[in-house]
N, C-alpha and C. Protein backbone atom coordinates (compact mmCIF):
# COMPACT_ATOMS: atom_id res chain seq x y z
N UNK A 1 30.66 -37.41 99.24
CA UNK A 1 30.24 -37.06 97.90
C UNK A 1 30.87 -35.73 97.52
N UNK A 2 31.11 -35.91 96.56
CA UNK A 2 31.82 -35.00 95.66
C UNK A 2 30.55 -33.88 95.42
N UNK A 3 30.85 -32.19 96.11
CA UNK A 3 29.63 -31.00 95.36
C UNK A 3 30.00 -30.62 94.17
N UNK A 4 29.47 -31.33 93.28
CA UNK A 4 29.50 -30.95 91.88
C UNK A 4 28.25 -30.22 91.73
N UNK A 5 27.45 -29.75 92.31
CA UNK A 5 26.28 -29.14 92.47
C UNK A 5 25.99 -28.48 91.23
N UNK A 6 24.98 -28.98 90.33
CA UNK A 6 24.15 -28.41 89.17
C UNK A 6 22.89 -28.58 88.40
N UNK A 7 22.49 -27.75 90.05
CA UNK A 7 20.92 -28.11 90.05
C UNK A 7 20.41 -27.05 88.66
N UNK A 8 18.82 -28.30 88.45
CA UNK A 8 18.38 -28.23 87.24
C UNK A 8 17.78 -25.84 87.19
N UNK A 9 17.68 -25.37 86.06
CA UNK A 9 17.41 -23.92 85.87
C UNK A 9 16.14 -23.31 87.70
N UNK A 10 14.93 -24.21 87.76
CA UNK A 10 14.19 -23.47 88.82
C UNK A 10 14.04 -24.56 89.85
N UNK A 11 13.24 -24.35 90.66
CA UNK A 11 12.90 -25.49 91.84
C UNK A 11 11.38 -25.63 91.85
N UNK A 12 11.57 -26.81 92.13
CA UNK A 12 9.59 -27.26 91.78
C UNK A 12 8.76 -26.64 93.10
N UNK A 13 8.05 -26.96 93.02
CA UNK A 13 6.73 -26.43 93.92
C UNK A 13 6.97 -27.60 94.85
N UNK A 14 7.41 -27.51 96.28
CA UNK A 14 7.32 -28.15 97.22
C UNK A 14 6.50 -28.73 97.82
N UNK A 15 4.83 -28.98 97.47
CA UNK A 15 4.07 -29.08 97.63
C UNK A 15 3.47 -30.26 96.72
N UNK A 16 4.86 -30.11 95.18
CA UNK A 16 4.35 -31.21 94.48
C UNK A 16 5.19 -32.39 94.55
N UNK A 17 5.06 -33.51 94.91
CA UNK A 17 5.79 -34.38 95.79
C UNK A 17 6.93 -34.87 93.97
N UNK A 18 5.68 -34.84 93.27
CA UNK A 18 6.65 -35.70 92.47
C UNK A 18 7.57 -35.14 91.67
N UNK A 19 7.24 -33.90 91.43
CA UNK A 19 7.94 -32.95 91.00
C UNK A 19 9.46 -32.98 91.94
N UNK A 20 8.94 -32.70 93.48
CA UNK A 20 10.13 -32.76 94.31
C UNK A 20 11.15 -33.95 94.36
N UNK A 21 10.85 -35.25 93.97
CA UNK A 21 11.65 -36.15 94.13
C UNK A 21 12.19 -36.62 92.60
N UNK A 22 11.47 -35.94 90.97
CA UNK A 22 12.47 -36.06 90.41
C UNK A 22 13.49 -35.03 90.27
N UNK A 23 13.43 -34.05 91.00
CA UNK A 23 14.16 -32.53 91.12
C UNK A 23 15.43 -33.25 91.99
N UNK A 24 15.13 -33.66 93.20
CA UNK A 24 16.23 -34.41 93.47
C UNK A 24 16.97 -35.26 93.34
N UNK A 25 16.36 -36.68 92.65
CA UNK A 25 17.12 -37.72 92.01
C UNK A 25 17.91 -37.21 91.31
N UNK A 26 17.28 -36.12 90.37
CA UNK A 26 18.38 -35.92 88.99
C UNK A 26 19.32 -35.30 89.94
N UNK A 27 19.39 -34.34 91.00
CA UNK A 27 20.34 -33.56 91.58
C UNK A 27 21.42 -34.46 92.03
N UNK A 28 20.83 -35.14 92.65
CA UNK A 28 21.60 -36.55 93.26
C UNK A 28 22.58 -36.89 91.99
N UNK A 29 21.85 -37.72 91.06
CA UNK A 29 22.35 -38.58 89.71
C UNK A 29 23.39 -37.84 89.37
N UNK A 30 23.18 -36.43 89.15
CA UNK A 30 24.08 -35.87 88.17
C UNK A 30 25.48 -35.50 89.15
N UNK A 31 25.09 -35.14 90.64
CA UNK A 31 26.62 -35.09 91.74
C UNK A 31 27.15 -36.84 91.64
N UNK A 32 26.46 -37.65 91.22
CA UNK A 32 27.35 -38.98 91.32
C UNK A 32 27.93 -38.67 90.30
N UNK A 33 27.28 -38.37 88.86
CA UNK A 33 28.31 -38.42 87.15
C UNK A 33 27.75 -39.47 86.68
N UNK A 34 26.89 -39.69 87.67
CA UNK A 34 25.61 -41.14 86.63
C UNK A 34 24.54 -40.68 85.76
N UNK A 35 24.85 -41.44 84.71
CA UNK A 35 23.78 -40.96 83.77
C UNK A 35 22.29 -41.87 84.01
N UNK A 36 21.15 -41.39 83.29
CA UNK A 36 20.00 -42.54 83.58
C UNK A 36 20.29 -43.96 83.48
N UNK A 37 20.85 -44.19 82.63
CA UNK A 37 21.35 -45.85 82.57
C UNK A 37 22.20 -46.14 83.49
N UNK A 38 23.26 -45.35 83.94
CA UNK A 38 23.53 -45.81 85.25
C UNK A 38 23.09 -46.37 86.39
N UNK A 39 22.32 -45.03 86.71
CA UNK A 39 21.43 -44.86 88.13
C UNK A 39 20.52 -46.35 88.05
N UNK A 40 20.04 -46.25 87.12
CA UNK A 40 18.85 -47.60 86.62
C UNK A 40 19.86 -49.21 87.08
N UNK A 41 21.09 -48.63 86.22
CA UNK A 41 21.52 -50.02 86.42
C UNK A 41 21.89 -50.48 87.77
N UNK A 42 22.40 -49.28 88.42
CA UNK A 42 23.19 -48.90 90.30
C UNK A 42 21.59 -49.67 90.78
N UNK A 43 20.46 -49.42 90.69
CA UNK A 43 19.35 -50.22 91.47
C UNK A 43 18.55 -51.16 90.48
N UNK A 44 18.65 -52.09 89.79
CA UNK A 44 18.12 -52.70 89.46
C UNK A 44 16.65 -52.00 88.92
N UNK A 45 16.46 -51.25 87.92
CA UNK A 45 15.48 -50.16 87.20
C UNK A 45 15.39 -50.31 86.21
N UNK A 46 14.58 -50.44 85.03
CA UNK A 46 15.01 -49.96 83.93
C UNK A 46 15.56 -48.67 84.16
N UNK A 47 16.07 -47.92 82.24
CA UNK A 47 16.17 -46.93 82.39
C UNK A 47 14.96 -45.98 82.02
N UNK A 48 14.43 -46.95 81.02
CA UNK A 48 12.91 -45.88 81.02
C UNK A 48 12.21 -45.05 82.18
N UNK A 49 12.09 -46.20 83.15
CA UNK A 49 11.53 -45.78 84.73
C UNK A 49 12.12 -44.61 85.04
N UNK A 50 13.68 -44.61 85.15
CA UNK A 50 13.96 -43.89 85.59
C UNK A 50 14.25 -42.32 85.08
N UNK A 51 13.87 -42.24 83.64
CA UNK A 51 13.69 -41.15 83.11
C UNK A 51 11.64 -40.60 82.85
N UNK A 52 11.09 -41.62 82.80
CA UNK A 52 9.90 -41.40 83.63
C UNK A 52 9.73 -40.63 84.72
N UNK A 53 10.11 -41.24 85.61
CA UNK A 53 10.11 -40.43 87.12
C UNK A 53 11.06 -39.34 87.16
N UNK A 54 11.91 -39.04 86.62
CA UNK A 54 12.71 -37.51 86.48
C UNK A 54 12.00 -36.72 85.41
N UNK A 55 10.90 -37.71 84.83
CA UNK A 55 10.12 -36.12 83.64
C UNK A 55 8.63 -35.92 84.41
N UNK A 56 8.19 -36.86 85.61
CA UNK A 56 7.44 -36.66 86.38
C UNK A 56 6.09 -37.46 85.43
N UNK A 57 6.58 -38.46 84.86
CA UNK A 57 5.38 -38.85 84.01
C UNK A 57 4.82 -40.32 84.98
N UNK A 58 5.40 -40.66 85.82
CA UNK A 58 4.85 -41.75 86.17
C UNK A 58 5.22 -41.56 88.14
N UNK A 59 4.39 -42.18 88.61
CA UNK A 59 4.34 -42.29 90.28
C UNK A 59 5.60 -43.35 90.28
N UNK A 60 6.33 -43.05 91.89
CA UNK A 60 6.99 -43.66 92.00
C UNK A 60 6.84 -44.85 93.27
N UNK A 61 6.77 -45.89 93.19
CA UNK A 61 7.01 -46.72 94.21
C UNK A 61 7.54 -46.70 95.54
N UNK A 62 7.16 -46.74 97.13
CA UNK A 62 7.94 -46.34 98.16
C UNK A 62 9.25 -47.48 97.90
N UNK A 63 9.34 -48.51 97.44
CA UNK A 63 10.49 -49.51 97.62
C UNK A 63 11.27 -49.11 96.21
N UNK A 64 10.98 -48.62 95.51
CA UNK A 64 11.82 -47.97 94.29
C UNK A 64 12.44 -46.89 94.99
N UNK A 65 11.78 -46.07 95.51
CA UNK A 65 12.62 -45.02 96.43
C UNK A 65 13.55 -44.96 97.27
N UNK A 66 13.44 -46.69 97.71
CA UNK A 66 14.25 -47.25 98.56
C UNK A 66 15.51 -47.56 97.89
N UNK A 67 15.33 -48.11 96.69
CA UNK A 67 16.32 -48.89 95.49
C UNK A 67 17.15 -47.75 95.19
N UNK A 68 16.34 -46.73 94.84
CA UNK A 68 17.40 -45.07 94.26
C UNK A 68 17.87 -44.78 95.27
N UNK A 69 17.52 -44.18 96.48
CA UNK A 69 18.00 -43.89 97.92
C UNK A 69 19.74 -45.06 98.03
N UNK A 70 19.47 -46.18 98.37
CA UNK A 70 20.04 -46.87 98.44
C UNK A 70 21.44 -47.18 97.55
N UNK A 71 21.30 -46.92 96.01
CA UNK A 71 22.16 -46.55 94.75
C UNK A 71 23.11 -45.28 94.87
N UNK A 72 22.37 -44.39 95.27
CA UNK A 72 22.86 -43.15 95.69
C UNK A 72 23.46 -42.97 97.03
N UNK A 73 23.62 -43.80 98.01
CA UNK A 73 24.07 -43.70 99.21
C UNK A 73 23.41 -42.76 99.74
N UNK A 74 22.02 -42.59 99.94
CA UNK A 74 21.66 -41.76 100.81
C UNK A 74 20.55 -42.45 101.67
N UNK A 75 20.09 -41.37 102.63
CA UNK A 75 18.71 -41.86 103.12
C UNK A 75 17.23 -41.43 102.15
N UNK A 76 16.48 -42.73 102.35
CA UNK A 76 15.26 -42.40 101.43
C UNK A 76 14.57 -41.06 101.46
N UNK A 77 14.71 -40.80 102.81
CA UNK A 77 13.97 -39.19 102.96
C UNK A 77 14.47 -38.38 102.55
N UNK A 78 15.28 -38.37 101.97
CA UNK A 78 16.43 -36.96 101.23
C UNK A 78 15.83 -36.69 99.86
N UNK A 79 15.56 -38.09 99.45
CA UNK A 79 14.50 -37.64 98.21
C UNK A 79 13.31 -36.90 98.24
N UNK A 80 12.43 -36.65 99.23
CA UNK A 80 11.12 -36.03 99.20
C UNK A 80 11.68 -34.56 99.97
N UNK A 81 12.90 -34.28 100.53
CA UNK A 81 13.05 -32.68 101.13
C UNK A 81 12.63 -31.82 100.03
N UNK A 82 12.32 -30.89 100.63
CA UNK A 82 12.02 -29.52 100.04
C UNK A 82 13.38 -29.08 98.95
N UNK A 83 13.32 -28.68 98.10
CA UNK A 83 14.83 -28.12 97.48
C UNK A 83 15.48 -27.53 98.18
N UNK A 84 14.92 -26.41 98.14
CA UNK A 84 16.01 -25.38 98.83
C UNK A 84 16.50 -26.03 100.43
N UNK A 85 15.72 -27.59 101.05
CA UNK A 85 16.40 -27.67 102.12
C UNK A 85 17.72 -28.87 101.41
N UNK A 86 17.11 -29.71 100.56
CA UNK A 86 18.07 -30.34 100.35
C UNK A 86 19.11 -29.56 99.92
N UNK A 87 19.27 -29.08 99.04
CA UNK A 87 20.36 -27.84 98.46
C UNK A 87 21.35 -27.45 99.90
N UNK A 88 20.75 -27.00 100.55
CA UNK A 88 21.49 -26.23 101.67
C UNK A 88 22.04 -28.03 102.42
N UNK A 89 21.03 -28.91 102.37
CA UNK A 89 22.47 -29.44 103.19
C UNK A 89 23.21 -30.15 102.37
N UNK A 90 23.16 -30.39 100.85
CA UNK A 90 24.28 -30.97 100.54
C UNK A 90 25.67 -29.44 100.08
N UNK A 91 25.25 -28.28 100.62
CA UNK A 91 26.50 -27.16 100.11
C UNK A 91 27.18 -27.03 101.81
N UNK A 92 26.63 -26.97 102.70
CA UNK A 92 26.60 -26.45 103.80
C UNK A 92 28.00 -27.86 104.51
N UNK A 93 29.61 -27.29 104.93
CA UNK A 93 30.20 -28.08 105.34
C UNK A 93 29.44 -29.18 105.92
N UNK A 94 29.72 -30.36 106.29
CA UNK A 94 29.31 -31.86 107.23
C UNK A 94 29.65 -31.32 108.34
N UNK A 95 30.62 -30.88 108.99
CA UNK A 95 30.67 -30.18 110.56
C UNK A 95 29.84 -29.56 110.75
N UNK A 96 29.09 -28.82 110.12
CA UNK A 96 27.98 -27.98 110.66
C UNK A 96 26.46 -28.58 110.42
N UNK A 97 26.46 -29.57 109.81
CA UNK A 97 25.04 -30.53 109.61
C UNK A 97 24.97 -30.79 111.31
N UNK A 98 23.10 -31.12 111.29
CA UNK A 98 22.89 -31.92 112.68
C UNK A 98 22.88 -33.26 112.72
C-alpha cells in the first residue's frame, strides 16, 4: 500500500470502539483513493452504511468488519487498533514491523 497518509484533524478516544474503527476505515479508504461508494462497492455495502459507520451513527457488524477488512486488504483487527498504534505501523518501514 501506497502511504498516502491523511489522517482525519484529531484521534478519537481509544476507548471508544466505534469512534476507533470509523477513524480507521476512513484512514484506510482514503490511503486506497476509495471514495464511500467505492469502499461500499469493494465489499458488497451500501454506501449509506458505510458513511454511517465513518460518522459513527450506526454499530457495526463483526462480519461487515470482515467485508471492509477484507476490501481493504487487511486484517480485521487493524480496524479496532488504537490510532496512534495503527498510524505508527502503517508509517514505520515493513522491515521493521513484527
Amino acid at each position: 500500500m501506497v502511504n498516502k497518509l491523511t489522517p482525519p484533524p484529531s484521534l478519537p478516544d481509544p476507548q471508544d470502539l466505534r469512534a476507533v474503527i470509523a477513524y480507521n476505515m476512513r484512514l484506510y479508504r482514503v490511503n486506497h483513493g476509495w471514495s464511500q461508494e467505492e469502499l461500499a462497492r469493494q465489499c458488497g455495502l451500501d454506501r449509506t452504511y458505510v458513511s454511517a459507520v465513518e460518522r459513527k451513527r450506526w454499530n457495526i457488524a463483526l462480519s461487515n468488519i470482515e467485508k471492509i477488512a477484507s476490501a481493504l486488504k487487511i486484517a480485521p483487527y487493524k480496524l479496532l487498533l488504537p490510532p496512534q498504534e495503527m498510524l505508527r505501523q502503517m508509517t514505520e518501514p515493513a522491515d521493521t514491523q513484527a
